[in-house]
Protein backbone atom coordinates (compact mmCIF):
# COMPACT_ATOMS: atom_id res chain seq x y z
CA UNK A 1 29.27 -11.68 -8.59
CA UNK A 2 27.06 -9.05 -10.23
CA UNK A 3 24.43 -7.13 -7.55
CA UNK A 4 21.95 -8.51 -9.17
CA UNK A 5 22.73 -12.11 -9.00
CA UNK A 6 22.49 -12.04 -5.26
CA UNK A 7 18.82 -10.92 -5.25
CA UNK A 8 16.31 -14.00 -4.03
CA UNK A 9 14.39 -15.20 -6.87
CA UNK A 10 10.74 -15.17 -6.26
CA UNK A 11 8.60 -17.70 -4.84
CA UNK A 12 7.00 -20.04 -7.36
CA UNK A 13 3.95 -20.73 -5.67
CA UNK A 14 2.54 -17.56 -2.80
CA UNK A 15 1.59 -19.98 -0.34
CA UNK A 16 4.43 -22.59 0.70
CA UNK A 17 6.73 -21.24 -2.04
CA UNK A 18 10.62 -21.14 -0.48
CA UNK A 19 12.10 -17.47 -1.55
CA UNK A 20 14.80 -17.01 1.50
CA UNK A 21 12.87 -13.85 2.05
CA UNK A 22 9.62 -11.91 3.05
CA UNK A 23 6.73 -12.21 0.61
CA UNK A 24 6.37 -8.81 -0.47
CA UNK A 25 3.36 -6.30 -2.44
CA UNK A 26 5.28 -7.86 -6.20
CA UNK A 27 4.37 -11.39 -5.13
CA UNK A 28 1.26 -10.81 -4.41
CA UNK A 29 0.50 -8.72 -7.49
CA UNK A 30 2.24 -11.94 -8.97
CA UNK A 31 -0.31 -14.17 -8.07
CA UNK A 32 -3.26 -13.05 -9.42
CA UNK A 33 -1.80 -12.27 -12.55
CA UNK A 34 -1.16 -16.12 -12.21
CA UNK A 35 -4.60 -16.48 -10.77
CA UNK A 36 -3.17 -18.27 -7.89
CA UNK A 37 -5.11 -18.22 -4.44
CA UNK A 38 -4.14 -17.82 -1.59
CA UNK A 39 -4.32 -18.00 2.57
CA UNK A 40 -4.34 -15.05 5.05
CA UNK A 41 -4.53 -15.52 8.84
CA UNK A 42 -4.83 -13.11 11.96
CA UNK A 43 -1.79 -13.51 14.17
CA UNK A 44 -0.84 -11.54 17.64
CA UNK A 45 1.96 -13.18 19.19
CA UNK A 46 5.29 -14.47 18.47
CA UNK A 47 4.55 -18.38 19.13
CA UNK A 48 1.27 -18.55 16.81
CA UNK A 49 3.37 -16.04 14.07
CA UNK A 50 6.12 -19.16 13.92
CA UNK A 51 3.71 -21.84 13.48
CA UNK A 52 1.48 -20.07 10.88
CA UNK A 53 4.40 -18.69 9.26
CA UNK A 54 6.24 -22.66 9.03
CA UNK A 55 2.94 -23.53 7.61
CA UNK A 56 3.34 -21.43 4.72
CA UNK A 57 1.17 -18.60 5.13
CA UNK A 58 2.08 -15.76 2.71
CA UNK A 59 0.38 -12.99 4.46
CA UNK A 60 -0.23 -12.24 8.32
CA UNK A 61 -2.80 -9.52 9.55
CA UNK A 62 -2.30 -7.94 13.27
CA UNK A 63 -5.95 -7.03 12.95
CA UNK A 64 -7.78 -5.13 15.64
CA UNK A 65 -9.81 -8.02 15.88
CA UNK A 66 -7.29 -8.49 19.14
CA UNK A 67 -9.76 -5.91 20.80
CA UNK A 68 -11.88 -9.17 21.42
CA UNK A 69 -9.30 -12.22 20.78
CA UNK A 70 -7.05 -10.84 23.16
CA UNK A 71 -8.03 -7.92 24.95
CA UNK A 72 -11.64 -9.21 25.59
CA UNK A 73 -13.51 -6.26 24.44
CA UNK A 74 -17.06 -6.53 22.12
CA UNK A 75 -16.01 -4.66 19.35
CA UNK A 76 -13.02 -3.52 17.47
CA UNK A 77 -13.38 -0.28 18.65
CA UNK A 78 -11.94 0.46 22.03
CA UNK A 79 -7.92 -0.87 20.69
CA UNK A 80 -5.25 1.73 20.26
CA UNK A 81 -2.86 2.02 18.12
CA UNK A 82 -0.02 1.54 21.58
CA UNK A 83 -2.12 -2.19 21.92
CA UNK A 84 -1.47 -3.08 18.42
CA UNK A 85 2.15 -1.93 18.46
CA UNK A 86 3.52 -4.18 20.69
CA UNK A 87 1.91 -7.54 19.31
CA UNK A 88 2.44 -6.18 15.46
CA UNK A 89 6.25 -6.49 16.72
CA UNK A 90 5.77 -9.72 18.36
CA UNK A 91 4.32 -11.18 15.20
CA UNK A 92 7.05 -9.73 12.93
CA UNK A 93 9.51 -11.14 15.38
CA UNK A 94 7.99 -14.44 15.52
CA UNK A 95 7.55 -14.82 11.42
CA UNK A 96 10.76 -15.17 8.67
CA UNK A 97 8.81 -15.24 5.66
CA UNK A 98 5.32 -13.97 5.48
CA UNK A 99 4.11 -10.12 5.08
CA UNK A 100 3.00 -9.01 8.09
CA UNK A 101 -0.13 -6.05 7.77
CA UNK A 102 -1.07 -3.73 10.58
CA UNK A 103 -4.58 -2.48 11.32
CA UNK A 104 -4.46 0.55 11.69
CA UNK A 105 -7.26 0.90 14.65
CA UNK A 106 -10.30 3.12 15.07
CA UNK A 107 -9.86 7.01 15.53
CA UNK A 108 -5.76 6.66 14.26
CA UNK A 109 -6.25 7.48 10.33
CA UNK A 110 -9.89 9.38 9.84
CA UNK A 111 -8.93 12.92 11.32
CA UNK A 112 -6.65 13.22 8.37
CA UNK A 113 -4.05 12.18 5.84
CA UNK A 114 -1.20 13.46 7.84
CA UNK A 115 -2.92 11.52 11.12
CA UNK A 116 -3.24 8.49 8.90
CA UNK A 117 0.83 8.76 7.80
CA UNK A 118 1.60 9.14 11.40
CA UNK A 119 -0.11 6.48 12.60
CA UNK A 120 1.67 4.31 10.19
CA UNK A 121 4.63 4.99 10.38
CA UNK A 122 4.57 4.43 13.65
CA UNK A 123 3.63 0.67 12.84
CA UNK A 124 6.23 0.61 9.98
CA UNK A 125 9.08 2.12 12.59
CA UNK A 126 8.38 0.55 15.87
CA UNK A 127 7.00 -2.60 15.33
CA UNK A 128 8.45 -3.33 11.67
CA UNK A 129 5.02 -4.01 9.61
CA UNK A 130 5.94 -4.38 5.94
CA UNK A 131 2.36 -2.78 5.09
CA UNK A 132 -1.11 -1.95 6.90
CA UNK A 133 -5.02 -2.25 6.59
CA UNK A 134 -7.23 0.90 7.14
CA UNK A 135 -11.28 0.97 6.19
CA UNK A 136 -14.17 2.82 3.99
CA UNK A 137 -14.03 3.38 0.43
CA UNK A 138 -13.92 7.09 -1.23
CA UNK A 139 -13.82 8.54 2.01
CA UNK A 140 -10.57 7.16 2.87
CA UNK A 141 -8.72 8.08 -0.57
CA UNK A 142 -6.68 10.72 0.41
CA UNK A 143 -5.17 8.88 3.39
CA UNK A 144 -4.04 5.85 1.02
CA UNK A 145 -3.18 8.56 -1.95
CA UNK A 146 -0.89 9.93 1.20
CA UNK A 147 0.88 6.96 2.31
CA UNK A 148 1.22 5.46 -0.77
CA UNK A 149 3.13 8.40 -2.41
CA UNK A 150 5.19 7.88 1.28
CA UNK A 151 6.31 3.84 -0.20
CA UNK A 152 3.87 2.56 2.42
CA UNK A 153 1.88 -0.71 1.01
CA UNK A 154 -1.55 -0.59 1.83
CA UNK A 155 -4.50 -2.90 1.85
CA UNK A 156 -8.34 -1.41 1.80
CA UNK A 157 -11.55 -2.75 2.96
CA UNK A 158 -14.56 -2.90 1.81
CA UNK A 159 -18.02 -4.25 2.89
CA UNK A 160 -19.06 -4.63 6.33
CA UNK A 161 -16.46 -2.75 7.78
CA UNK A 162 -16.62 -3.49 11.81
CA UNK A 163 -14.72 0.38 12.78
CA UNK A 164 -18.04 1.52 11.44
CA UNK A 165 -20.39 -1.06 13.00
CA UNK A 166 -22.68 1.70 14.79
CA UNK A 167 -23.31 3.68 11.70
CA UNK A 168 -24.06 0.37 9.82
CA UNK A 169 -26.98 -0.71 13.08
CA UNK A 170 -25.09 -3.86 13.94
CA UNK A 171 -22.99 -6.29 11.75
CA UNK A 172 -24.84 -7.04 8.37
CA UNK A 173 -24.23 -8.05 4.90
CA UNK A 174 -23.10 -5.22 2.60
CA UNK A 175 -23.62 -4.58 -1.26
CA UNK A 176 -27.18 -5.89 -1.47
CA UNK A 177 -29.00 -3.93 -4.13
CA UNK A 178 -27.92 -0.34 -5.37
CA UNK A 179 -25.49 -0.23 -2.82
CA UNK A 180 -23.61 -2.90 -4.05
CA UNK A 181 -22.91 -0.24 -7.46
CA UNK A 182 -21.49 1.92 -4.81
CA UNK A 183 -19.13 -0.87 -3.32
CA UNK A 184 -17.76 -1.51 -6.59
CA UNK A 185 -16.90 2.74 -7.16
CA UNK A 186 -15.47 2.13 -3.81
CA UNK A 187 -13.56 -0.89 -4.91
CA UNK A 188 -11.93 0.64 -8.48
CA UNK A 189 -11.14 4.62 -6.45
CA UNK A 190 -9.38 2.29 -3.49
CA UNK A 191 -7.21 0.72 -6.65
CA UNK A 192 -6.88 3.70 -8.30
CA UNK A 193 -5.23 5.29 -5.32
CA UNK A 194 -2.54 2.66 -4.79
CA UNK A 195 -3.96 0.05 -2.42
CA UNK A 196 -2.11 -3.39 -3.13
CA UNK A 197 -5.28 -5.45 -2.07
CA UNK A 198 -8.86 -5.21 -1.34
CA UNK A 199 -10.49 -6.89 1.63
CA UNK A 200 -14.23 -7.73 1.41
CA UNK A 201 -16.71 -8.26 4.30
CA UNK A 202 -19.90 -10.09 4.49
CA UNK A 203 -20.79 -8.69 0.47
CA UNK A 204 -22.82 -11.04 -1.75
CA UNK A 205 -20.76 -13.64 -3.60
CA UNK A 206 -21.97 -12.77 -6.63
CA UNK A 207 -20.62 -8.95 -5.70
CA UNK A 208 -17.23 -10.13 -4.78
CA UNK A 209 -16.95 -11.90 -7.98
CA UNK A 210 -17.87 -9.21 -10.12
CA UNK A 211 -15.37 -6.71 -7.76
CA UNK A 212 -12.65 -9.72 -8.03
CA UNK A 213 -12.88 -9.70 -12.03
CA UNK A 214 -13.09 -5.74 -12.26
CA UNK A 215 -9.92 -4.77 -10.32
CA UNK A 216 -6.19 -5.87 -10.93
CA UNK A 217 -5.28 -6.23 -7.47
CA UNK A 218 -6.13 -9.24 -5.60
CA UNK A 219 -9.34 -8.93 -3.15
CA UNK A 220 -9.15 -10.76 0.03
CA UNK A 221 -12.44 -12.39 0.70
CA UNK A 222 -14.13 -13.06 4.72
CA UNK A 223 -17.68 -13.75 4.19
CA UNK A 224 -17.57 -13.08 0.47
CA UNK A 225 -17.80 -16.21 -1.12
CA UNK A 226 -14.94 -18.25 -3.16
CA UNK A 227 -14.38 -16.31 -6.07
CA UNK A 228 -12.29 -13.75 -4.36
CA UNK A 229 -8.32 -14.40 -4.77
CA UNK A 230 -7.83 -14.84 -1.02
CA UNK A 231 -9.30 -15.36 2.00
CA UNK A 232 -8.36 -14.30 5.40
CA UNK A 233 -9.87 -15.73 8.81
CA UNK A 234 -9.22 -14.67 12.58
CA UNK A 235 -7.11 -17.91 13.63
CA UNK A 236 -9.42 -17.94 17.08
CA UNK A 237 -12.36 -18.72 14.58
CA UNK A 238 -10.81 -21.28 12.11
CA UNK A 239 -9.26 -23.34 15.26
CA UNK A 240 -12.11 -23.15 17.27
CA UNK A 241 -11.23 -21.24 19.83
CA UNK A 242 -14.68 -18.53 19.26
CA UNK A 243 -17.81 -19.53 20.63
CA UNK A 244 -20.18 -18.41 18.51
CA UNK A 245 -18.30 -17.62 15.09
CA UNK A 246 -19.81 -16.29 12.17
CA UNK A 247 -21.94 -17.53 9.20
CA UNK A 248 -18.66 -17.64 6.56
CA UNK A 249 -16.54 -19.42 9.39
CA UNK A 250 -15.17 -22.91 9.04
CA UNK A 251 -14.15 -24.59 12.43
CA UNK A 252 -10.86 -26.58 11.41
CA UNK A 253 -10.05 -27.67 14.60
CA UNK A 254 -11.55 -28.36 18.42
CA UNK A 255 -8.71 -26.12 20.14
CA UNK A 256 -10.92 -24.73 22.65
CA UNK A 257 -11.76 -28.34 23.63
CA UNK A 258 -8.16 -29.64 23.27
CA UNK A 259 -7.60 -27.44 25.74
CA UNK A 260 -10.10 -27.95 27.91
CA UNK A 261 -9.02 -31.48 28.24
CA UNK A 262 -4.92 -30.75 28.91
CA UNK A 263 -5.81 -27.70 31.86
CA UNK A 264 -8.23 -30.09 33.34
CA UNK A 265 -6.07 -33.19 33.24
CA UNK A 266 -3.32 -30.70 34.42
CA UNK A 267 -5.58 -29.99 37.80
CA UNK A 268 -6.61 -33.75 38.35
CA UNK A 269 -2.88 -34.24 38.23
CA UNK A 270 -1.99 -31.80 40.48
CA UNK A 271 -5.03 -32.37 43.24
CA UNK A 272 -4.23 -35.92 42.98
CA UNK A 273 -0.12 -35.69 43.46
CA UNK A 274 0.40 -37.53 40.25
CA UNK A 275 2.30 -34.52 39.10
CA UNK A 276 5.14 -33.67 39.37
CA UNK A 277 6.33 -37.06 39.46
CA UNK A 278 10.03 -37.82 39.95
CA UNK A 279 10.72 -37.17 36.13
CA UNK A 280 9.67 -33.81 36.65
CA UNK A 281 11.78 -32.97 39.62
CA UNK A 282 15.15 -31.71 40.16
CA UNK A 283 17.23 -33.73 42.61
């Protein structure tokens, strides 16, 4: 049997496509040349990381987003790179198939290039990410030239960018007017320099479109309407689990009522005696 021969053949479809192997930067490239779209989820734990990764998800982000979602902060800020770590591992563990990205968190890539390859390959090392996320446009370029040139995949982002939410005066809709000329410079100089994808925050649809049709490599759309080739959502949001989520959010499921209803059935059980019963005991 020739070398080659024993090399998985690549999924025919990015999302739910059966490869016997991580989805990986070629697939992806793959699909929009097909014009395929596709799903991206947060995950931060092992247990969710199976489930989404069963469903078919192609492409898992550890986002810092777990600054709120898990470590109850109000912004994305205060996480460090040792909190990500440890559930960027958890999620690689948990998942067989999908690519899993790493944030790279406020403060751990700006200073520098060499602080930006650093940081990553700490991810890459220790916790196993196949590729990672970091913010701003033209600014950013010689980080991503850096660990590019290193055979780290990297993903941009664009837009409302939420490590920069104090500079922007809150969280608002990017790209409206003039500005949205300089998103799209941002957009070709983040492709130019070797990121694999392009995320885009809270930007006009009709921006995201024209971005989407200008660049070769897929942009991955959260509050940027449906012409992007992706979409990504914080799985808190989509399942319900956020209070008060965002304009671009679709709830597709009552989870924080779900489990509203178990815990409290659990106590009524427990005040009551009902549980544990006899099936539930050891004798």
């Amino acid at each position: 049997m020739s070398s080659t021969s024993r090399i998985p053949s690549s999924p025919t479809t990015l999302y739910g496509g059966q490869a016997g192997r991580r989805v990986t930067v070629r697939d992806i490239a793959a699909a929009k040349e097909r014009g395929e779209k596709w799903p991206m989820v947060t995950a931060y734990d092992a247990m969710t990381a199976k489930v989404f990764d069963e469903a078919g998800i192609p492409v898992m982000l550890v986002g810092d987003s777990a600054a709120m979602v898990v470590y109850g902060y109000d912004s994305t800020l205060p996480v460090s790179v040792d909190d990500l770590l440890p559930l960027t591992a958890a999620v690689v563990r948990g998942s067989s198939r999908a690519l899993v990205v790493a944030d790279l968190p406020f403060g751990s890539y700006q200073a520098s290039p060499e602080q930006a390859l650093a940081t990553a390959a700490r991810f890459m090392k220790e916790a196993g990410a196949h590729a990672v996320k970091l913010e701003g446009g033209r600014r950013v370029l010689p980080q991503i030239e850096l660990l590019v040139s290193a055979g780290i995949p990297v993903i941009g982002h664009l837009g409302l960018t939420p490590q920069s939410v104090n500079a922007f005066g809150g969280y608002r809709v990017q790209g409206r007017g003039q500005s949205g000329d300089e998103l799209m410079a941002d957009a070709k100089a983040l492709e130019h320099a070797g990121a694999f994808a392009v995320v885009l925050e809270c930007v006009p649809a009709d921006l995201a479109a024209r971005v989407t049709a200008a660049l070769s490599v897929p942009t991955i759309g959260i509050g940027a309407g449906p012409s992007c080739d992706a979409q990504v959502l914080v799985w808190q949001d989509l399942m319900g689990l956020t209070p008060h989520p965002a304009k671009f959010v679709k709830k597709y499921a009552d989870l924080a009522g779900e489990m509203d209803h178990a815990v409290r059935a659990f106590a009524h059980d427990v005040v009551s005696g009902v549980f544990p019963a006899p099936e539930h005991s050891y004798s």
